[in-house]
C-alpha atoms as a PDB file:
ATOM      1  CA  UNK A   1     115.790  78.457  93.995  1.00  0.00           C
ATOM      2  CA  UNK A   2     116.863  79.475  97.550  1.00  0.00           C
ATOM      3  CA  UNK A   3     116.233  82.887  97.650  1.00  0.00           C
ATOM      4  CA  UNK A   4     115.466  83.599 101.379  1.00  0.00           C
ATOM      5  CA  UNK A   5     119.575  84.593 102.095  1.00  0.00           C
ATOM      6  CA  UNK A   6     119.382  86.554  99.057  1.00  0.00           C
ATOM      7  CA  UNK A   7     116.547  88.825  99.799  1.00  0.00           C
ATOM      8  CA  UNK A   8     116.429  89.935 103.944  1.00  0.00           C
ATOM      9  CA  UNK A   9     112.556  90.884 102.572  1.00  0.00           C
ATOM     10  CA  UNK A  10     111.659  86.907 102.226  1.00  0.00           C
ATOM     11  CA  UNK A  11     111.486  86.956 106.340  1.00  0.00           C
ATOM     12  CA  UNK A  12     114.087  84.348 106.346  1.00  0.00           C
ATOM     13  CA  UNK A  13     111.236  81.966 103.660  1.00  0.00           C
ATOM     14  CA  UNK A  14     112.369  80.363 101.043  1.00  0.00           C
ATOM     15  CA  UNK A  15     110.494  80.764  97.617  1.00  0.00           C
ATOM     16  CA  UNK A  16     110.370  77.944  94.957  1.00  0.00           C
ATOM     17  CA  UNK A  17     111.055  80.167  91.953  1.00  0.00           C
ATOM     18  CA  UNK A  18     110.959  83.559  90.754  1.00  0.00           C
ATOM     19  CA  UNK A  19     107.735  83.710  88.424  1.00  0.00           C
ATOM     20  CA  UNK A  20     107.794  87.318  87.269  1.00  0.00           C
ATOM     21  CA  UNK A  21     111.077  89.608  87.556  1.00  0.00           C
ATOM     22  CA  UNK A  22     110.625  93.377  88.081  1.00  0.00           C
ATOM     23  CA  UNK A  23     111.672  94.020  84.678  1.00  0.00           C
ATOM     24  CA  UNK A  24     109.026  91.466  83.153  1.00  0.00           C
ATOM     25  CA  UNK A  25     106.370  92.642  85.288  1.00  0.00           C
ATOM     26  CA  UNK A  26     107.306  96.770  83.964  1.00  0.00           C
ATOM     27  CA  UNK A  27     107.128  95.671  80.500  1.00  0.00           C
ATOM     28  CA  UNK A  28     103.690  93.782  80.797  1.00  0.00           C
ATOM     29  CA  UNK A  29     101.818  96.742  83.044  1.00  0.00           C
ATOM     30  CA  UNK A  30     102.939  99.608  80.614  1.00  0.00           C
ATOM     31  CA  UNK A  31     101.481  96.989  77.589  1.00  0.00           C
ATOM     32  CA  UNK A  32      98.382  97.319  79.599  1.00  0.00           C
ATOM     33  CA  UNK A  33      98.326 100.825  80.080  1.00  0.00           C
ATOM     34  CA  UNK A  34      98.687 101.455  76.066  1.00  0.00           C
ATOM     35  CA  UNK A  35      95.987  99.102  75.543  1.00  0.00           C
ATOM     36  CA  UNK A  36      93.405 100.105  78.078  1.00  0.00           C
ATOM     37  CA  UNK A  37      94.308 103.779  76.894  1.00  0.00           C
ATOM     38  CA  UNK A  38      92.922 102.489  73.526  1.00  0.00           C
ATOM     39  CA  UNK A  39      89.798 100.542  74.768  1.00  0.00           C
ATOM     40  CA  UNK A  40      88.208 103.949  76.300  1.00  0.00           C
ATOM     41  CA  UNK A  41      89.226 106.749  73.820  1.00  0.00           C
ATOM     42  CA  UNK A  42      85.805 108.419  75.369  1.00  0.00           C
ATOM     43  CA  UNK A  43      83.767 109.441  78.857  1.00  0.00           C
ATOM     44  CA  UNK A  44      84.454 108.993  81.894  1.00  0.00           C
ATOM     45  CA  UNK A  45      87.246 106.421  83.188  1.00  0.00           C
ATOM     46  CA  UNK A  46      86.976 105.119  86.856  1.00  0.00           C
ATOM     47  CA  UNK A  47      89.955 102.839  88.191  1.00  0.00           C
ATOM     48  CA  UNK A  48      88.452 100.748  90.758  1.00  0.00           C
ATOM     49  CA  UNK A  49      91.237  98.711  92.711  1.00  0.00           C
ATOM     50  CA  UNK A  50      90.387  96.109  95.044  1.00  0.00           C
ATOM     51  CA  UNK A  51      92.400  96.382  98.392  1.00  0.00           C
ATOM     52  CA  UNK A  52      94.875  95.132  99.381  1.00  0.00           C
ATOM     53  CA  UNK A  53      96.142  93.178  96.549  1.00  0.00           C
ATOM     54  CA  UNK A  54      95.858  95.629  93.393  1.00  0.00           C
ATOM     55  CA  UNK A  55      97.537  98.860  94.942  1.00  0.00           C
ATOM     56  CA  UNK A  56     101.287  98.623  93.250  1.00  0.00           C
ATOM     57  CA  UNK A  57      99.832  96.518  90.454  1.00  0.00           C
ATOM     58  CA  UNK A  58      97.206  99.887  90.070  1.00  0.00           C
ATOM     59  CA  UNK A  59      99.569 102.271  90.641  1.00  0.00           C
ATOM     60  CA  UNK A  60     101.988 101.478  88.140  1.00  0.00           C
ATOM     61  CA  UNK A  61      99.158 100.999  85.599  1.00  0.00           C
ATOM     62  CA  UNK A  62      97.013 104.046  86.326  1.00  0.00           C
ATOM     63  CA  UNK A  63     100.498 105.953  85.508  1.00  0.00           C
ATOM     64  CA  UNK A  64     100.915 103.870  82.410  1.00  0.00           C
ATOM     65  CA  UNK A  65      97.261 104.725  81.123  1.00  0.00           C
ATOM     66  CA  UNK A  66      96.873 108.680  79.135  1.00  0.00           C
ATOM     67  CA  UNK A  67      93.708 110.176  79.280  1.00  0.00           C
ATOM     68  CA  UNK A  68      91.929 111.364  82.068  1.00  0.00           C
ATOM     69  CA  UNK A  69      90.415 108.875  84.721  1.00  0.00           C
ATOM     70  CA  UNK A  70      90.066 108.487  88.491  1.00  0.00           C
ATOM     71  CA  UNK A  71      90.846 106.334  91.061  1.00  0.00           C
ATOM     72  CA  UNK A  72      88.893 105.213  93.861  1.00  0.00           C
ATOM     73  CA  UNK A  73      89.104 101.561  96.401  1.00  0.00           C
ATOM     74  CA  UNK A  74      86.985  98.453  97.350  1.00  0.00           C
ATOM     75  CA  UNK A  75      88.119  96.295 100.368  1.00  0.00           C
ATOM     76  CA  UNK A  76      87.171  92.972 100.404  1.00  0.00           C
ATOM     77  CA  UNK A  77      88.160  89.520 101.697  1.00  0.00           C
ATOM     78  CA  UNK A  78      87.703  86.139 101.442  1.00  0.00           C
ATOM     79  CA  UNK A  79      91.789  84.720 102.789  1.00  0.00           C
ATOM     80  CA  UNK A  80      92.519  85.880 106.372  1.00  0.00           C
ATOM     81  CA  UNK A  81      95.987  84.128 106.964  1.00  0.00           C
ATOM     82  CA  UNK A  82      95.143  81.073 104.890  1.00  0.00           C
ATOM     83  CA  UNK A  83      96.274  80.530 101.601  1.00  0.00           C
ATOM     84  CA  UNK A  84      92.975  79.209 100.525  1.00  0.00           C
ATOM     85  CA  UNK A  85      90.035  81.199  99.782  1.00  0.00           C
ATOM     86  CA  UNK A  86      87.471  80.739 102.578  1.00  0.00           C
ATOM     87  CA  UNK A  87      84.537  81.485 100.123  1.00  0.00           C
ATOM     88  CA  UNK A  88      82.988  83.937 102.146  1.00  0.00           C
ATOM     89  CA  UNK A  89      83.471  86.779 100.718  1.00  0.00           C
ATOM     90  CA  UNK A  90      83.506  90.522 103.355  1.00  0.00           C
ATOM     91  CA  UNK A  91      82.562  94.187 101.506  1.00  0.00           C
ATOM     92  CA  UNK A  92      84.472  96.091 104.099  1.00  0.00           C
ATOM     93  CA  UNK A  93      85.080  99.335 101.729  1.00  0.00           C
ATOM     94  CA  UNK A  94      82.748 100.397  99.499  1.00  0.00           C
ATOM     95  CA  UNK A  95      83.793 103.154  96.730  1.00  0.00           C
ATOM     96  CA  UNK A  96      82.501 106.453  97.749  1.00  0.00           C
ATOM     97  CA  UNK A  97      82.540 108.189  93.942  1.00  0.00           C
ATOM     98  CA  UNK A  98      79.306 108.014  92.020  1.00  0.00           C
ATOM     99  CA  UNK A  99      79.866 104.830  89.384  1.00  0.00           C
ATOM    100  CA  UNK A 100      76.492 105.875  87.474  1.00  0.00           C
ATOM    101  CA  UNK A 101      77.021 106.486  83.671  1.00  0.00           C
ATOM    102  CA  UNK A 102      81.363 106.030  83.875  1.00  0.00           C
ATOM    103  CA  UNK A 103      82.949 103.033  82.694  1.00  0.00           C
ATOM    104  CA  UNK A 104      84.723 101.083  85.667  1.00  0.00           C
ATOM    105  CA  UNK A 105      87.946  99.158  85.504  1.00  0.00           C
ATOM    106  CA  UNK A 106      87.763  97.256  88.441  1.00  0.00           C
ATOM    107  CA  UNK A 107      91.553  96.262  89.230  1.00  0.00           C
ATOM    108  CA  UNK A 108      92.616  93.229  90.896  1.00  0.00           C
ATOM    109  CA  UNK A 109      95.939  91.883  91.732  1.00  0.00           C
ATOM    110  CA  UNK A 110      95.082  87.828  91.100  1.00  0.00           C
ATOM    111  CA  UNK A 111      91.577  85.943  89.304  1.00  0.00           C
ATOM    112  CA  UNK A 112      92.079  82.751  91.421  1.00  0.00           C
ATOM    113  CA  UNK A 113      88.440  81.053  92.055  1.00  0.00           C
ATOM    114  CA  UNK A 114      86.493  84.069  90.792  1.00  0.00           C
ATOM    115  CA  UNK A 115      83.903  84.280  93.910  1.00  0.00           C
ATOM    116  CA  UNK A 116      85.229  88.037  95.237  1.00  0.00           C
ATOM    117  CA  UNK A 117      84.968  89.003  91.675  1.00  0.00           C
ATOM    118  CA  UNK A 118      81.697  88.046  90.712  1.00  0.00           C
ATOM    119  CA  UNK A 119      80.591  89.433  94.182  1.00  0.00           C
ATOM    120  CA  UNK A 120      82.359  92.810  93.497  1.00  0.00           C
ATOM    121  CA  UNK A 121      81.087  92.808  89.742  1.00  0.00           C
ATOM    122  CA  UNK A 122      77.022  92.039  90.723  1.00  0.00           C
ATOM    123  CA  UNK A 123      77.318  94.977  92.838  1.00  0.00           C
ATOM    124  CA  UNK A 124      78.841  97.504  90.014  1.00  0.00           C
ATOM    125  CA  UNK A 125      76.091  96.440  87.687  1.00  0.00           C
ATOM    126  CA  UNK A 126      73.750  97.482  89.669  1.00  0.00           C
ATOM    127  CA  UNK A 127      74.907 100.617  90.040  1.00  0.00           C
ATOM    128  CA  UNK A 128      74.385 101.644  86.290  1.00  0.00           C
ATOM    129  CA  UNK A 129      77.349 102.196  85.117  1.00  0.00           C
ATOM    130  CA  UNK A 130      77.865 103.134  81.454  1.00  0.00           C
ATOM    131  CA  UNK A 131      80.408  99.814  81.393  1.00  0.00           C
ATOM    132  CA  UNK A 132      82.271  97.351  83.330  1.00  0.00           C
ATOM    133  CA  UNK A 133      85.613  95.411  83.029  1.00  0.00           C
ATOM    134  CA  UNK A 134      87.966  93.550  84.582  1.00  0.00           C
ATOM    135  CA  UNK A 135      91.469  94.425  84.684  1.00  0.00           C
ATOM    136  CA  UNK A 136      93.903  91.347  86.475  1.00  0.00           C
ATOM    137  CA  UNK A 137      97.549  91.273  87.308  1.00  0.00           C
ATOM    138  CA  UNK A 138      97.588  87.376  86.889  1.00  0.00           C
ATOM    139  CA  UNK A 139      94.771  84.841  86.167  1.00  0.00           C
ATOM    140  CA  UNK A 140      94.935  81.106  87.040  1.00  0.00           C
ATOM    141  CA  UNK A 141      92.322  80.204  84.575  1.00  0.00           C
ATOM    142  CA  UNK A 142      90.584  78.216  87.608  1.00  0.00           C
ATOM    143  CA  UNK A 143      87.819  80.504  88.114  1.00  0.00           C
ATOM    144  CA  UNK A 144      85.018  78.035  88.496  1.00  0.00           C
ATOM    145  CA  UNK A 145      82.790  80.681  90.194  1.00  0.00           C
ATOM    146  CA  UNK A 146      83.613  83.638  87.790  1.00  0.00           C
ATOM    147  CA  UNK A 147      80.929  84.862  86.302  1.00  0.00           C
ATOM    148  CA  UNK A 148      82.561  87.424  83.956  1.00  0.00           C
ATOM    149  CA  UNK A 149      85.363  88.067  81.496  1.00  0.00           C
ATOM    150  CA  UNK A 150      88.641  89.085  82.618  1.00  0.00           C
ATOM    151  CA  UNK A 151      89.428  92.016  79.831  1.00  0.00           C
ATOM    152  CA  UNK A 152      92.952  92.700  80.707  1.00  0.00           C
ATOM    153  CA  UNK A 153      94.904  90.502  81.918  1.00  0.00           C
ATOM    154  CA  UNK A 154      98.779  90.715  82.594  1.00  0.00           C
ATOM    155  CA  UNK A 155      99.471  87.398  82.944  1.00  0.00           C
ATOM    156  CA  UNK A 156      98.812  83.737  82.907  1.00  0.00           C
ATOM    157  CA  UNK A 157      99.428  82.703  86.397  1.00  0.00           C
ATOM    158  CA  UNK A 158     100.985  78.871  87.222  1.00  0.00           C
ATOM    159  CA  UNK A 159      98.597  77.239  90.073  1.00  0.00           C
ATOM    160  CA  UNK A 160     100.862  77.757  92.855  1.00  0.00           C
ATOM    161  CA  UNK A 161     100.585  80.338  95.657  1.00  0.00           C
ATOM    162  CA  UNK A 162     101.900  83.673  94.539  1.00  0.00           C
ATOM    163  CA  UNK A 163     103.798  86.733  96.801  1.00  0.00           C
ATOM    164  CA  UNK A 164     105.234  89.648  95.911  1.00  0.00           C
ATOM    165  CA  UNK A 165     104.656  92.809  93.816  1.00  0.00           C
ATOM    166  CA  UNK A 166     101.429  93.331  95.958  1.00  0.00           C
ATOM    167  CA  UNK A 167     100.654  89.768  96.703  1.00  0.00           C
ATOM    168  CA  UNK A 168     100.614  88.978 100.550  1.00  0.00           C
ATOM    169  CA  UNK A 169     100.877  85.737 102.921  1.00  0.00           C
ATOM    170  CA  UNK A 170      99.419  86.641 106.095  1.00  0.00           C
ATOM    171  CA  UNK A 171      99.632  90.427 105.253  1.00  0.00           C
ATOM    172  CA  UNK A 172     104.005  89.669 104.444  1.00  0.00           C
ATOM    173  CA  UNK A 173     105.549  90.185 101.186  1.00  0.00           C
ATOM    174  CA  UNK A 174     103.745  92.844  99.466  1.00  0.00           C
ATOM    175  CA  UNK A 175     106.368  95.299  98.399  1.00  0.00           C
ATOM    176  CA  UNK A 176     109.089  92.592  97.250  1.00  0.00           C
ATOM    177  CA  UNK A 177     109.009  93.722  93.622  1.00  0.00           C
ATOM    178  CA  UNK A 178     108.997  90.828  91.876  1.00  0.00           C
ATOM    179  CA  UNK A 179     106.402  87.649  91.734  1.00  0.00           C
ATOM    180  CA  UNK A 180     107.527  84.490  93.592  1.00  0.00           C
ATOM    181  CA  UNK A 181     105.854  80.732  94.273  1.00  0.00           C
ATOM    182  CA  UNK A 182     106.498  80.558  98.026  1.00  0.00           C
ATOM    183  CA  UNK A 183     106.879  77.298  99.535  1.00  0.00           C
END
């Protein structure tokens, strides 16, 4: 599908298909938010999004989850302008609210070879929290590297590279609001 004339966002690009539509993606993150809701009916609930991907992706689910939490950020990267994980993963954020004795969601956008994420989720441990999970957007089940479950997860991603509805190329296509395999 040519949807580059359709949609002045797409830079002029032309996307292969349209993976997730806005209305699919709603659905799915408010699902989440009922079930996460359940999963911590007690103490203290700390949304942890990792930057840049997660922030729509968290923000529609933070408003989706009822009981009290907060939110705080990690930064890290391991992409640049490639669309290929470099494997060396950078900490350039670190989350400024205690994590000791709270249960941490940590929120990311896309579980694609799992070595950010098992990074990230080493250095939670050792910060004693009371718990820690993994809340993902979309998971390619490739996660070689990965040591840990993905708890939530929105949906099964397709092993093709992924914009839109927080997903980036070279820092472009963030806010389109729906998920699309670029070419």
């Amino acid at each position: 599908m040519n949807t580059s004339t359709a949609d002045p966002r797409l830079l002029g690009r032309t996307v292969r298909r349209i993976v997730y539509s806005k209305d699919q993606i709603a659905e799915r993150v408010h699902e989440l938010g009922v079930e996460i809701t359940k999963s911590y009916p007690d103490g203290e609930l700390l949304v942890l999004g990792l930057l840049k991907g997660s922030f729509i992706f968290l923000s529609d689910l933070v408003r989706e989850v009822t009981r009290p939490l907060q939110v705080d950020f990690l930064v890290a990267s391991s992409y640049g302008d490639s669309t290929v994980s470099s494997g060396n993963v950078r900490l350039l954020y670190d989350p400024e609210t205690e994590l000791e004795g709270k249960h941490i969601l940590l929120v990311e956008d896309i579980v694609d070879t799992g070595r950010t994420l098992s990074r990230l989720m080493d250095l939670l441990q050792a910060r004693k929290p009371q718990s820690v999970e993994i809340c993902a957007l979309l998971h390619k089940h490739l996660a070689t590297e990965l040591r840990y479950p993905t708890r939530f997860i929105g949906f099964d991603a397709p092993n093709e590279f992924l914009v839109g509805y927080g997903l980036d190329h070279a820092e472009n296509f963030r806010h389109i609001p729906y998920i699309a395999s670029l070419q």
